[in-house]
Protein backbone atom coordinates (compact mmCIF):
# COMPACT_ATOMS: atom_id res chain seq x y z
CA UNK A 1 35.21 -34.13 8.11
CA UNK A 2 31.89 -32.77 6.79
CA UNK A 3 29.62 -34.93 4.54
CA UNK A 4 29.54 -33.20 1.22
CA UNK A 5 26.03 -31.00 1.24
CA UNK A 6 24.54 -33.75 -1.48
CA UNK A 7 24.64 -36.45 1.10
CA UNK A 8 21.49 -38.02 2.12
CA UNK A 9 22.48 -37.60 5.97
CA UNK A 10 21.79 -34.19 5.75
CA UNK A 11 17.63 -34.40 4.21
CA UNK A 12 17.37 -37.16 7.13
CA UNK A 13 18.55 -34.37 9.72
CA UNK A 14 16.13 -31.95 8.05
CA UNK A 15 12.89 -33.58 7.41
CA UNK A 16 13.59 -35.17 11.16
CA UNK A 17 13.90 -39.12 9.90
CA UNK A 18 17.46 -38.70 11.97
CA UNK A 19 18.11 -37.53 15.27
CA UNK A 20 21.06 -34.97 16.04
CA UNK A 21 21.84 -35.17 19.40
CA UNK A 22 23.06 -32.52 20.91
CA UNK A 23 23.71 -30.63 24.72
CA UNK A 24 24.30 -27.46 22.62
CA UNK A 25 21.39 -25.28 22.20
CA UNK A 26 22.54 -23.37 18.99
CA UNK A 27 22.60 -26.83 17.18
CA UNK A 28 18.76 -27.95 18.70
CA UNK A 29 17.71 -25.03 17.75
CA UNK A 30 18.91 -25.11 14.62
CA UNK A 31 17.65 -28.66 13.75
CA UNK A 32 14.36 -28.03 15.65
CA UNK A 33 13.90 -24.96 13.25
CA UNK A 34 14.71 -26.59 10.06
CA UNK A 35 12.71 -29.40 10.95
CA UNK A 36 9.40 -26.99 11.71
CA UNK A 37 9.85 -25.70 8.10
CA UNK A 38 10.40 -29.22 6.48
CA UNK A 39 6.87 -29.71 7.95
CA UNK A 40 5.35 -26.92 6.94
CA UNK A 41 7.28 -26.62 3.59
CA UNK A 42 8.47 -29.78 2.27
CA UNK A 43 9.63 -29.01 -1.12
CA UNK A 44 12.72 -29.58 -2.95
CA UNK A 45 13.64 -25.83 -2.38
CA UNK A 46 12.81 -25.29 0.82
CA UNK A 47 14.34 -28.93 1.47
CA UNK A 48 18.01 -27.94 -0.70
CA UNK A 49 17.86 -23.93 1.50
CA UNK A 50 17.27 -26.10 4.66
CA UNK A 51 20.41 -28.51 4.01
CA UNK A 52 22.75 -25.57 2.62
CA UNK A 53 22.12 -23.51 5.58
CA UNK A 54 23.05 -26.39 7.78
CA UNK A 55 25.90 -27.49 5.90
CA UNK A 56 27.05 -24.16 6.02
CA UNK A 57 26.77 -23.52 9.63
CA UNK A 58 28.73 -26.40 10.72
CA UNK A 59 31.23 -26.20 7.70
CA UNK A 60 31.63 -22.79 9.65
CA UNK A 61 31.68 -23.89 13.60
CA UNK A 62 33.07 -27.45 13.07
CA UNK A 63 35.63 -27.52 15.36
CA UNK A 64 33.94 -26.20 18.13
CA UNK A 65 30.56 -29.19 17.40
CA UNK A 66 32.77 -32.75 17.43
CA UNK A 67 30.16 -34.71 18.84
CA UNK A 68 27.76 -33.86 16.67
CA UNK A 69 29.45 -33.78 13.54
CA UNK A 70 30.31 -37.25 14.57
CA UNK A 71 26.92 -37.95 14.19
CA UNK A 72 26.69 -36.44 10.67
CA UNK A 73 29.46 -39.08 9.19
């Protein structure tokens, strides 16, 4: 199960202060995007549309991401 989108876990993913490993390349790419605009943008909003577009994306594809969700508890 998901950590709720107002977890800390999910900022550290972001802003790149935790590592999501992954063999996938939709998931790097994802994190490796979000955390290019964390440094570029590092404010609260861009921070909160970072984390709710992540949340939502593996609220959506859970089931197919295991191991990295694992990673997310």
């Amino acid at each position: 199960m998901l950590p709720d989108v107002n977890q800390p876990v999910w900022k550290n993913v972001v802003s790149g202060e935790k590592a999501l490993r992954s063999s996938k390349a939709t998931v790097n790419l994802l994190v490796q995007g979000s955390k290019m605009s964390y440094g570029r943008d590092p404010s609260l909003a861009n921070v909160q549309q970072l984390i709710v577009k992540m949340h939502s994306f593996f609220t959506r594809y859970e089931s197919s991401f295991p191991e990295e969700v694992s990673q997310l508890i």
